[in-house]
PDB file of N, CA and C in Angstrom:
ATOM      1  N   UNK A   1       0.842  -1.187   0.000  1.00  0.00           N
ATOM      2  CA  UNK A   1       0.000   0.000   0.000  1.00  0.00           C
ATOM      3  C   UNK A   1       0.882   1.243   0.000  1.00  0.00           C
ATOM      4  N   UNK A   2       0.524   2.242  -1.127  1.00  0.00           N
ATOM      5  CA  UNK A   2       1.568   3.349  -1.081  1.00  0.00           C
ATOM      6  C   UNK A   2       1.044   4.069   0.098  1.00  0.00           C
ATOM      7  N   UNK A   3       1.842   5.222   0.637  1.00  0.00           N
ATOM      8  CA  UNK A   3       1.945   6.257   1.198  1.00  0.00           C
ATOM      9  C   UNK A   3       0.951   7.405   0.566  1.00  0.00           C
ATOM     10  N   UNK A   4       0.886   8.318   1.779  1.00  0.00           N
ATOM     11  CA  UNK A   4       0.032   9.213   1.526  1.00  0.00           C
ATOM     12  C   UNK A   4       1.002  10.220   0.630  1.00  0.00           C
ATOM     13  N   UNK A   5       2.612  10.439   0.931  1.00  0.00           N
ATOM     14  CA  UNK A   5       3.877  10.989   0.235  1.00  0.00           C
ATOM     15  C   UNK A   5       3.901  10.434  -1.507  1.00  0.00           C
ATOM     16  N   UNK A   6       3.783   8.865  -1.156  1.00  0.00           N
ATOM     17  CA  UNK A   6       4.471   8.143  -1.947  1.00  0.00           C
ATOM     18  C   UNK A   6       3.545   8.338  -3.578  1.00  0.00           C
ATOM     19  N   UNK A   7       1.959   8.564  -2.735  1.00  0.00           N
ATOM     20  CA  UNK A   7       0.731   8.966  -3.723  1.00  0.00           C
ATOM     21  C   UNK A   7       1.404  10.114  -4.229  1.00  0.00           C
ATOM     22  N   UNK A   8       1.846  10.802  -3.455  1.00  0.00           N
ATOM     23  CA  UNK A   8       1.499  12.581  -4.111  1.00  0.00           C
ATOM     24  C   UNK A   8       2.974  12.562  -4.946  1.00  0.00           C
ATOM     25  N   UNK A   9       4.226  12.472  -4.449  1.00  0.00           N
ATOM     26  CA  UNK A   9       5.094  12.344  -5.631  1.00  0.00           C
ATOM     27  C   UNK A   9       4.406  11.457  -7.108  1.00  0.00           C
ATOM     28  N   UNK A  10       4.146  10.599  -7.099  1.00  0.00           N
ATOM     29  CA  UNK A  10       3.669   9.727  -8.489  1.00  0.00           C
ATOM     30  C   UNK A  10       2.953  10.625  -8.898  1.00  0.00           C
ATOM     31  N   UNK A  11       1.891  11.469  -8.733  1.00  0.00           N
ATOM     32  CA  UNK A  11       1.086  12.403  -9.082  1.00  0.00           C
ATOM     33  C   UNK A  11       1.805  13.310  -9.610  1.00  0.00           C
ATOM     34  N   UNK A  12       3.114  14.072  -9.155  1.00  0.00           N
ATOM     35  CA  UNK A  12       3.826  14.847  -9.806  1.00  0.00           C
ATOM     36  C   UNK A  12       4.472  14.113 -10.969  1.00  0.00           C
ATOM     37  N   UNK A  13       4.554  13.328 -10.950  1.00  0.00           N
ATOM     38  CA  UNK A  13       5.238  12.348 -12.216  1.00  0.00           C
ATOM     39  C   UNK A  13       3.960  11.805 -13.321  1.00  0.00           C
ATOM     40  N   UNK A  14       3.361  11.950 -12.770  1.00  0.00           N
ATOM     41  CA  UNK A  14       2.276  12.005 -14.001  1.00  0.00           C
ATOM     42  C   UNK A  14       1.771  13.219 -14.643  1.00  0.00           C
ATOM     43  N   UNK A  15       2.014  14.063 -14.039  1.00  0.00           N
ATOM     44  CA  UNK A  15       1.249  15.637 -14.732  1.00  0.00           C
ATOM     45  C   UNK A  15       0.245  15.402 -14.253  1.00  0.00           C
ATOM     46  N   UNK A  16      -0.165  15.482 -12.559  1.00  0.00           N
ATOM     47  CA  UNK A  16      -1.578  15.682 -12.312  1.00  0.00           C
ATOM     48  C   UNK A  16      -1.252  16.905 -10.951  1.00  0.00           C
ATOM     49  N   UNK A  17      -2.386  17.275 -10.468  1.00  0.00           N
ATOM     50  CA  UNK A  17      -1.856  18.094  -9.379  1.00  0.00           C
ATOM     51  C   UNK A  17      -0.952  18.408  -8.685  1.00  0.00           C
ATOM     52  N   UNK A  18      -0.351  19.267  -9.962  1.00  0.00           N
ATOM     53  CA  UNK A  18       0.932  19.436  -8.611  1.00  0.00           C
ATOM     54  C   UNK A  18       1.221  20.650  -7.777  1.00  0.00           C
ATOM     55  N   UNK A  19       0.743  22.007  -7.591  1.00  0.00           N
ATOM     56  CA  UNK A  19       0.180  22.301  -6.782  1.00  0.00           C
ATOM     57  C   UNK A  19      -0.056  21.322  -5.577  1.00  0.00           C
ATOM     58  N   UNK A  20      -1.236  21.322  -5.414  1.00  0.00           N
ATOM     59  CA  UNK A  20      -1.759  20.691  -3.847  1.00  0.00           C
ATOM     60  C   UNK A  20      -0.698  19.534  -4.047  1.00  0.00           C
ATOM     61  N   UNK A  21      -0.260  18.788  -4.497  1.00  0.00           N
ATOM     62  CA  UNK A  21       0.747  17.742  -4.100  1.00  0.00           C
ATOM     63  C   UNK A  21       1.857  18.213  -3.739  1.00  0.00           C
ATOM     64  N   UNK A  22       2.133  19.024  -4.150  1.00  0.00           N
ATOM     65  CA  UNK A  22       3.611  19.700  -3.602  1.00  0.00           C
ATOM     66  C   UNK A  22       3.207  20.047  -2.103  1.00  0.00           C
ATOM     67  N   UNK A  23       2.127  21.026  -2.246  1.00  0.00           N
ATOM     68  CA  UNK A  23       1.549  21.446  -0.470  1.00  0.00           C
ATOM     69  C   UNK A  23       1.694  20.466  -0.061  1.00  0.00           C
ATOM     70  N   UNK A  24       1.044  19.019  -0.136  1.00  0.00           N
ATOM     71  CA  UNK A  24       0.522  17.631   0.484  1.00  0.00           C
ATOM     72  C   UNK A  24       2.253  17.387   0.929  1.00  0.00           C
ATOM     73  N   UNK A  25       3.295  17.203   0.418  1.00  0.00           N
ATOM     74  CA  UNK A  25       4.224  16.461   0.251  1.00  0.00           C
ATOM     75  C   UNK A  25       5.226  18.138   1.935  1.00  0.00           C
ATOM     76  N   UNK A  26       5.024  19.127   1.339  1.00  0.00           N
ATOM     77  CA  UNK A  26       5.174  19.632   2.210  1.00  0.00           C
ATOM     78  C   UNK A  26       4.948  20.138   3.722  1.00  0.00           C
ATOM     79  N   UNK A  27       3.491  20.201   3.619  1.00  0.00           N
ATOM     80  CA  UNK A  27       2.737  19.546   5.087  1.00  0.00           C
ATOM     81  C   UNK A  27       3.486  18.355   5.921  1.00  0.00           C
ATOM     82  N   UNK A  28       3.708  17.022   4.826  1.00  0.00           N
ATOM     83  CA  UNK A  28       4.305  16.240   5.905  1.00  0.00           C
ATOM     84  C   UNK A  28       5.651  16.333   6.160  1.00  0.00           C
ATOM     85  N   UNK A  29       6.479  17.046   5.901  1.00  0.00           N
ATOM     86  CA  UNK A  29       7.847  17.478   6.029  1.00  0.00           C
ATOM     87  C   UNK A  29       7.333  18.790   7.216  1.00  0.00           C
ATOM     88  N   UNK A  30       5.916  19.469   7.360  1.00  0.00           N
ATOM     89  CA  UNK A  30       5.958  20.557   8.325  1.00  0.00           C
ATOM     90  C   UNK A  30       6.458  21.825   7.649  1.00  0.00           C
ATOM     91  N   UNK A  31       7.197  21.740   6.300  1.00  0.00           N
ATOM     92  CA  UNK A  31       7.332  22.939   5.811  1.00  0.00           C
ATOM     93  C   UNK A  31       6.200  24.099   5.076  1.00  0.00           C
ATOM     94  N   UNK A  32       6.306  25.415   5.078  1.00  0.00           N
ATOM     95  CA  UNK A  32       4.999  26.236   4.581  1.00  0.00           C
ATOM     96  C   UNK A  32       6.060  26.744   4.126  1.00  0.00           C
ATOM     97  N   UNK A  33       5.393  27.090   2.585  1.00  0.00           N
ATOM     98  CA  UNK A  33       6.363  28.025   1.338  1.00  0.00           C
ATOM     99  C   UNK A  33       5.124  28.776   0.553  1.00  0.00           C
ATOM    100  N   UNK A  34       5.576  29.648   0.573  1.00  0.00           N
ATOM    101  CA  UNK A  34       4.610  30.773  -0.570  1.00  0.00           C
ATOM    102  C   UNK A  34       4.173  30.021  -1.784  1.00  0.00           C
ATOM    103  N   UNK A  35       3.162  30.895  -2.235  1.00  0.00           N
ATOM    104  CA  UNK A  35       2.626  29.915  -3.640  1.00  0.00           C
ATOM    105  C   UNK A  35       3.480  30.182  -4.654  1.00  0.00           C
ATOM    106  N   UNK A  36       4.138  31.505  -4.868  1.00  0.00           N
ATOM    107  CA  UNK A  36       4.813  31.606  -6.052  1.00  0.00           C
ATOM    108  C   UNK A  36       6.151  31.180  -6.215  1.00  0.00           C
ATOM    109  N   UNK A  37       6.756  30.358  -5.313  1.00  0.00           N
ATOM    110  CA  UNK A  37       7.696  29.466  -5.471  1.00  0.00           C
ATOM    111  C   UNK A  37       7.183  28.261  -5.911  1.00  0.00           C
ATOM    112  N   UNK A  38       5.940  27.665  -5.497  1.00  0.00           N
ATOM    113  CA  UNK A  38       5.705  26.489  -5.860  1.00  0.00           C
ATOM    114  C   UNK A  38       5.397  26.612  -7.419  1.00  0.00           C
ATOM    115  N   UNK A  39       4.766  27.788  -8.122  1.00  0.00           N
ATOM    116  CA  UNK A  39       4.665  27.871  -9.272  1.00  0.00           C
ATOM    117  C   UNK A  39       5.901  27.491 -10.246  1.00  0.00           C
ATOM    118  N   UNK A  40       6.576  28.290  -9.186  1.00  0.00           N
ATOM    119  CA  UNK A  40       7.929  28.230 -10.500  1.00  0.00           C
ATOM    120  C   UNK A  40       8.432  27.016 -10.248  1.00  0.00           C
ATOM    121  N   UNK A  41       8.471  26.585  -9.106  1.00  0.00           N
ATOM    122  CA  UNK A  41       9.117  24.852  -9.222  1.00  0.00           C
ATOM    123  C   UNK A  41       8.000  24.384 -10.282  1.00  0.00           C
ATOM    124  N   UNK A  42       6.850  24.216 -10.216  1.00  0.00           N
ATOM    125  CA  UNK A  42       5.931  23.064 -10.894  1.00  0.00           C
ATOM    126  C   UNK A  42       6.386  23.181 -12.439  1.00  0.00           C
ATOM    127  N   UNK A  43       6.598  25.064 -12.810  1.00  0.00           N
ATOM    128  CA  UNK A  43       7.280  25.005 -14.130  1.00  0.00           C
ATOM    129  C   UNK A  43       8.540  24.415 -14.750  1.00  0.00           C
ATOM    130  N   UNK A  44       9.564  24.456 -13.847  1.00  0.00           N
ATOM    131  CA  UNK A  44      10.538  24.078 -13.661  1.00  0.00           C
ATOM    132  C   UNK A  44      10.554  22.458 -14.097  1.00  0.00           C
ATOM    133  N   UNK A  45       9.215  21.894 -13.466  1.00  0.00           N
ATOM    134  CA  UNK A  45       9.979  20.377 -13.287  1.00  0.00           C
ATOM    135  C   UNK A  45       8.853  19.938 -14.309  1.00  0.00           C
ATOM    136  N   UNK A  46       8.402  20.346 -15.330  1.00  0.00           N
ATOM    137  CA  UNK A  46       7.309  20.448 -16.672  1.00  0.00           C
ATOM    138  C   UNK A  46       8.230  19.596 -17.537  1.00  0.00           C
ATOM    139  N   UNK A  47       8.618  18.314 -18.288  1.00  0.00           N
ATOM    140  CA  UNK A  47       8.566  17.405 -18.905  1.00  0.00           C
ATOM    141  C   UNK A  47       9.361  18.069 -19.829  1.00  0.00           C
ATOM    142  N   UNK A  48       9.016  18.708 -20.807  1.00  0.00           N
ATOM    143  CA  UNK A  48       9.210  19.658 -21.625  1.00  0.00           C
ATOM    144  C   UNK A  48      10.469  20.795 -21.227  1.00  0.00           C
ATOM    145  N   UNK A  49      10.102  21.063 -20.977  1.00  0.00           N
ATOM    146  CA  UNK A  49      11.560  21.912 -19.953  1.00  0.00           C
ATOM    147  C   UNK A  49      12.644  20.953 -19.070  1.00  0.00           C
ATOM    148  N   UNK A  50      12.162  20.252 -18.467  1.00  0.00           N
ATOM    149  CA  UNK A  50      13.586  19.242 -17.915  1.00  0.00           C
ATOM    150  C   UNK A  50      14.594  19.148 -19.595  1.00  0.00           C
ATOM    151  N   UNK A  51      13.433  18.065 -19.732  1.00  0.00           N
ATOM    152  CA  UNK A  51      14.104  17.691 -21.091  1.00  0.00           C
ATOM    153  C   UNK A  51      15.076  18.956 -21.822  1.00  0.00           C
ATOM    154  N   UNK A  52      14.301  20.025 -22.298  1.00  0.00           N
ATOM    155  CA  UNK A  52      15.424  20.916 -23.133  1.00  0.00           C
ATOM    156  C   UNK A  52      16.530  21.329 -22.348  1.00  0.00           C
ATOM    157  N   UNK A  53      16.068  21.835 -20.763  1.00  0.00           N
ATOM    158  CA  UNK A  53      17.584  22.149 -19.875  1.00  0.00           C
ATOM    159  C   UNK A  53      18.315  20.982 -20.422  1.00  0.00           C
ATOM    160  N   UNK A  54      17.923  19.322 -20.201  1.00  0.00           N
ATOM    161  CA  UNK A  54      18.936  18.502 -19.599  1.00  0.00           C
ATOM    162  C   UNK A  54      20.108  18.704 -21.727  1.00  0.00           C
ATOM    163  N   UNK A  55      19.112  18.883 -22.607  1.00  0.00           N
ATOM    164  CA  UNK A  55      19.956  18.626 -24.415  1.00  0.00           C
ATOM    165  C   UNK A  55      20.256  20.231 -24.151  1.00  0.00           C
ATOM    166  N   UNK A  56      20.314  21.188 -22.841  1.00  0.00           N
ATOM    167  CA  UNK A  56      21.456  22.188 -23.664  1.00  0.00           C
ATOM    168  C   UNK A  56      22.918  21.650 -22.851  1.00  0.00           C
ATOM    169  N   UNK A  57      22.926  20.483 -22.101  1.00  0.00           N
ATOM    170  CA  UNK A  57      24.109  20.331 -21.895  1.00  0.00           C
ATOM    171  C   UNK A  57      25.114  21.490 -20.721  1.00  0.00           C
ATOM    172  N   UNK A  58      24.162  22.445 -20.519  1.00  0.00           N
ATOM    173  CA  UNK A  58      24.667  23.164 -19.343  1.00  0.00           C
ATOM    174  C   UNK A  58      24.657  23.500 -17.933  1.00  0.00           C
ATOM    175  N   UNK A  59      24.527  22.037 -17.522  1.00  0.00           N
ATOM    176  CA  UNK A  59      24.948  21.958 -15.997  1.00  0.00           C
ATOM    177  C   UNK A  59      25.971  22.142 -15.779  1.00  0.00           C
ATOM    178  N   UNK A  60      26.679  22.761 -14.546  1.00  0.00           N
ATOM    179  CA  UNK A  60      28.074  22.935 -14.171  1.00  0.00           C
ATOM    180  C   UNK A  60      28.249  21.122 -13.291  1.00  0.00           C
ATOM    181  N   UNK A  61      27.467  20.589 -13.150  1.00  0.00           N
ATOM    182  CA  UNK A  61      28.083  19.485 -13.070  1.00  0.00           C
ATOM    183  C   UNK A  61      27.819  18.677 -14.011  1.00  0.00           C
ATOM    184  N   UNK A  62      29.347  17.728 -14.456  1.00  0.00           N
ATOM    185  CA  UNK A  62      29.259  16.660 -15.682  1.00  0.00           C
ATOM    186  C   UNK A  62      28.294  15.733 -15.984  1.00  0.00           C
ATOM    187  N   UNK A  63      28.165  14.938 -14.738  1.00  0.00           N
ATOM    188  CA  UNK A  63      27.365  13.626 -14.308  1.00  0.00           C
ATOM    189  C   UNK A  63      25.882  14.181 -14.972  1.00  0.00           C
ATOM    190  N   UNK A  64      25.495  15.220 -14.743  1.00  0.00           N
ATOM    191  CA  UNK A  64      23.943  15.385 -15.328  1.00  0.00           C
ATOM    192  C   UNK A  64      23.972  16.154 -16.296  1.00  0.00           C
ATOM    193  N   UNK A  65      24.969  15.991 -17.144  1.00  0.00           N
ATOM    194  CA  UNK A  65      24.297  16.189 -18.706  1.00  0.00           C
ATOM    195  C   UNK A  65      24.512  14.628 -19.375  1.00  0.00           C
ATOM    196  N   UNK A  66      23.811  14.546 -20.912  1.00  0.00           N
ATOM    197  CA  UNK A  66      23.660  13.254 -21.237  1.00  0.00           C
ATOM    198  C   UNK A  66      24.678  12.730 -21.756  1.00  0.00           C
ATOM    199  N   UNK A  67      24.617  11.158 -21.505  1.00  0.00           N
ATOM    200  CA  UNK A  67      26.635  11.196 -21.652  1.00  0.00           C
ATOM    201  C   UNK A  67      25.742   9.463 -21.887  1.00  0.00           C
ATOM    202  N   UNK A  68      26.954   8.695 -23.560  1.00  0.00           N
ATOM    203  CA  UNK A  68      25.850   7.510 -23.950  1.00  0.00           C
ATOM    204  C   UNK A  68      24.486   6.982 -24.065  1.00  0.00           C
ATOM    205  N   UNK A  69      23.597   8.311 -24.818  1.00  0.00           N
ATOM    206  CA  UNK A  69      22.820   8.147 -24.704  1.00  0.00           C
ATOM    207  C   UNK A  69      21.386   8.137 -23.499  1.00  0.00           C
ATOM    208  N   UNK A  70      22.391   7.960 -22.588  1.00  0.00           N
ATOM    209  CA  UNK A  70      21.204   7.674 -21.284  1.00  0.00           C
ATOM    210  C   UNK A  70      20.738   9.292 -21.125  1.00  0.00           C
ATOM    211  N   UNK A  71      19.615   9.528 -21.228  1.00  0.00           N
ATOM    212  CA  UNK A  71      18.961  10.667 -20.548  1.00  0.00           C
ATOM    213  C   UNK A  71      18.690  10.288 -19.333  1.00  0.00           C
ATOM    214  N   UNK A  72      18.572  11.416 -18.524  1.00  0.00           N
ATOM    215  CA  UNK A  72      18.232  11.312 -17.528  1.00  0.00           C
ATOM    216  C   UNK A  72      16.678  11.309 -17.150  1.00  0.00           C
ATOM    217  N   UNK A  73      16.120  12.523 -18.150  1.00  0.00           N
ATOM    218  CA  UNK A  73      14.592  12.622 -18.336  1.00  0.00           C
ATOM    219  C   UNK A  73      13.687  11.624 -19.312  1.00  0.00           C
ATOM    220  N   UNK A  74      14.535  11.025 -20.118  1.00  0.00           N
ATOM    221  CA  UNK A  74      14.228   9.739 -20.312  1.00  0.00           C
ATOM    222  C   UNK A  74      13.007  10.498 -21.462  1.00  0.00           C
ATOM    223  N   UNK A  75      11.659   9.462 -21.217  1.00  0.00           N
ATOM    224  CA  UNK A  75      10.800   9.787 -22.438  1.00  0.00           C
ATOM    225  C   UNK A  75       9.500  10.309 -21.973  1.00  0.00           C
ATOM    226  N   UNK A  76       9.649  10.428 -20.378  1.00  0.00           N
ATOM    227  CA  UNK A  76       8.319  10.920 -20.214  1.00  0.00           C
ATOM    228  C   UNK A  76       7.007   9.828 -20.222  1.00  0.00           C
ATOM    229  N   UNK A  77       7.528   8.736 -20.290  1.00  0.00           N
ATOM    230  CA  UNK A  77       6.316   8.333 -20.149  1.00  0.00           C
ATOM    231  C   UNK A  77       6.004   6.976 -18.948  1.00  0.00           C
ATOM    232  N   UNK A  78       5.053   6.760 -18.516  1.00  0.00           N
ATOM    233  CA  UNK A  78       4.763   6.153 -17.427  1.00  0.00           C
ATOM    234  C   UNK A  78       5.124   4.398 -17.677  1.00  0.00           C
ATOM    235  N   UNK A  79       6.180   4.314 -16.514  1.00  0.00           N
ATOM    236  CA  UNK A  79       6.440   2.283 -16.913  1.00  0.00           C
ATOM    237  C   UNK A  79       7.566   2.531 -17.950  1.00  0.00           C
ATOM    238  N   UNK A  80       8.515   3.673 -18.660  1.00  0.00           N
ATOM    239  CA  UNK A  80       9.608   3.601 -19.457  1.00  0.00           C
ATOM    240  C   UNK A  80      10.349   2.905 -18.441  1.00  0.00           C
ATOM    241  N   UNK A  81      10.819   3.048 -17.594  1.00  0.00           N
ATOM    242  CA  UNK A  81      11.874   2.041 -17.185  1.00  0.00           C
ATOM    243  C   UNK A  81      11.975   0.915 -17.485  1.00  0.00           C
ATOM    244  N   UNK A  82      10.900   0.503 -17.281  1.00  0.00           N
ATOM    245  CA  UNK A  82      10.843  -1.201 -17.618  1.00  0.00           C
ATOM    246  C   UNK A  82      11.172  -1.719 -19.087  1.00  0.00           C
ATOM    247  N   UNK A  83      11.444  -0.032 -20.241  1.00  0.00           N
ATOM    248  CA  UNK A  83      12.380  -0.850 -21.563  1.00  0.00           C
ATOM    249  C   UNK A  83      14.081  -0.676 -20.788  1.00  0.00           C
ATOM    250  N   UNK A  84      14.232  -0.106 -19.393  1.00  0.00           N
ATOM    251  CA  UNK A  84      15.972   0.712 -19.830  1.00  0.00           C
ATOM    252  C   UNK A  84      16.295  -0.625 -18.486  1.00  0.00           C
ATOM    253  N   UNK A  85      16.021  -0.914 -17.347  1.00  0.00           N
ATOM    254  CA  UNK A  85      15.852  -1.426 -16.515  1.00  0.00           C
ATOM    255  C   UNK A  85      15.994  -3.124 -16.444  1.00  0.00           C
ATOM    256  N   UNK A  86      16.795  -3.604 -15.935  1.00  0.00           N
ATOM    257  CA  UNK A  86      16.792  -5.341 -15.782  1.00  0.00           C
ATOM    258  C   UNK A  86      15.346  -5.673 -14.969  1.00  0.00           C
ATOM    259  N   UNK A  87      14.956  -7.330 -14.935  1.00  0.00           N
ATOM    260  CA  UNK A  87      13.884  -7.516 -13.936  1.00  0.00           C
ATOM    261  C   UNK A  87      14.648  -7.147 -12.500  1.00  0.00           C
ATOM    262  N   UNK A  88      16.145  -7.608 -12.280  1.00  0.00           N
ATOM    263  CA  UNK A  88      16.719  -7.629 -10.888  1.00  0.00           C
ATOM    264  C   UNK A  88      16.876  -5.929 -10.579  1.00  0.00           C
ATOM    265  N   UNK A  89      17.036  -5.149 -11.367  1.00  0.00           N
ATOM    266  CA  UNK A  89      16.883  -3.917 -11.205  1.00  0.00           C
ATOM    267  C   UNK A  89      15.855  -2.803 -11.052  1.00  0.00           C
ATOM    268  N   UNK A  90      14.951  -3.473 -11.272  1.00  0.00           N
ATOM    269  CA  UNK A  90      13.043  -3.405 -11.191  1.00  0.00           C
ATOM    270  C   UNK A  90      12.830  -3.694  -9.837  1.00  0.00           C
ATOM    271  N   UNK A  91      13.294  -5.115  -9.536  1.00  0.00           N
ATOM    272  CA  UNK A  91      12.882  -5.573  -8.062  1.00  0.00           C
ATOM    273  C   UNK A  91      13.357  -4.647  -6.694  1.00  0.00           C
ATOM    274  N   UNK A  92      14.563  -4.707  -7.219  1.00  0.00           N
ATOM    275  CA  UNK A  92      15.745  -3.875  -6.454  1.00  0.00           C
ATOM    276  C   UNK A  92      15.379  -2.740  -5.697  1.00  0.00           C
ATOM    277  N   UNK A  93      14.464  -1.943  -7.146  1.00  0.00           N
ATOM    278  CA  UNK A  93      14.172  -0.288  -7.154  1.00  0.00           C
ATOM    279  C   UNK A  93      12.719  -0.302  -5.977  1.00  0.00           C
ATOM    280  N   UNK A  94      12.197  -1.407  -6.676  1.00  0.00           N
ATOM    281  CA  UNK A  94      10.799  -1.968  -5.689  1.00  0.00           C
ATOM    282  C   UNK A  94      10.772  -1.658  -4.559  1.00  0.00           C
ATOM    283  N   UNK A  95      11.903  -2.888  -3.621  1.00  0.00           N
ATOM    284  CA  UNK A  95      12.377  -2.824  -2.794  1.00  0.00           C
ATOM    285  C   UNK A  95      12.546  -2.105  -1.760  1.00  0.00           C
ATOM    286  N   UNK A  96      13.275  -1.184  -2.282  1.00  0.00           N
ATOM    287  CA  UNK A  96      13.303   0.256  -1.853  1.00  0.00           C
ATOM    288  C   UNK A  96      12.636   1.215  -1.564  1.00  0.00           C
ATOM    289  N   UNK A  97      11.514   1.412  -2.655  1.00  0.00           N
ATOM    290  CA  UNK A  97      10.858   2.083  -2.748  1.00  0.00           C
ATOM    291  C   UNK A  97       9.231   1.489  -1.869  1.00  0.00           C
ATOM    292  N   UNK A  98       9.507   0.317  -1.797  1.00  0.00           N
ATOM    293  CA  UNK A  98       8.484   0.077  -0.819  1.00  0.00           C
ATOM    294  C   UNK A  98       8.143  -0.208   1.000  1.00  0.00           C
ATOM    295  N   UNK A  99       9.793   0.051   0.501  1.00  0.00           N
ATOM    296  CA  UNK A  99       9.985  -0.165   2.907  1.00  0.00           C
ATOM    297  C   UNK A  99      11.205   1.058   2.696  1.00  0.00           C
ATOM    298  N   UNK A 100      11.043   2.318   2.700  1.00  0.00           N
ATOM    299  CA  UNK A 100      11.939   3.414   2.924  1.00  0.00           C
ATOM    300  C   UNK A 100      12.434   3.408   4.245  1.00  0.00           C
ATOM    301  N   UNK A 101      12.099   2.913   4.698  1.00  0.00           N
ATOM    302  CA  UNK A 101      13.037   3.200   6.045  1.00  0.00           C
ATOM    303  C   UNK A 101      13.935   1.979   6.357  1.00  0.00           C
ATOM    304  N   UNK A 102      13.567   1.157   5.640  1.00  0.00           N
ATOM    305  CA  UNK A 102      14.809   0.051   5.782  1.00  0.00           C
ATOM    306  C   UNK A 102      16.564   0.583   5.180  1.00  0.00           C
TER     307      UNK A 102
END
């Protein structure tokens, strides 16, 4: 069973509310931030824009620009991992992602 967190990030990864999910995700951290920061993050982290920041190649750090192909932003679409991803690397990620505090 996901999290009440674990809901509201996936929601940002789908392009659905992100607004109130960002609030949601911040509430349980206890943090309060103005709305017009959250705007510009939600723009910020828009599919479309990751992507062109990540092909102009101008991060001051190396590691996150695209280097063999691998994007980092990948294709945008929901379940892509599972073409870039092993099954043991699927499970792995699972894993993890399903007992965080281990």
């Amino acid at each position: 069973m996901c999290s009440e967190l674990q809901q509201g990030c996936y929601a940002l990864f789908i392009g659905t509310s992100q607004i109130p999910t960002l609030r949601r995700i911040l509430r349980h951290y206890e943090f309060s931030i103005p709305e017009e920061p959250l705007r510009r993050a939600e723009e910020q982290a828009r599919f479309e824009k990751m992507e062109k920041v990540e092909r102009s190649g101008q991060f001051a750090e190396p590691w996150l620009n695209p280097r063999n192909d691998a994007a980092k932003v990948r294709q945008g679409k929901i379940g892509g991992f599972m073409n870039d991803l092993t099954e043991e690397g699927i499970a792995y990620l699972n894993d993890i992602f399903s007992n965080p505090d281990s």
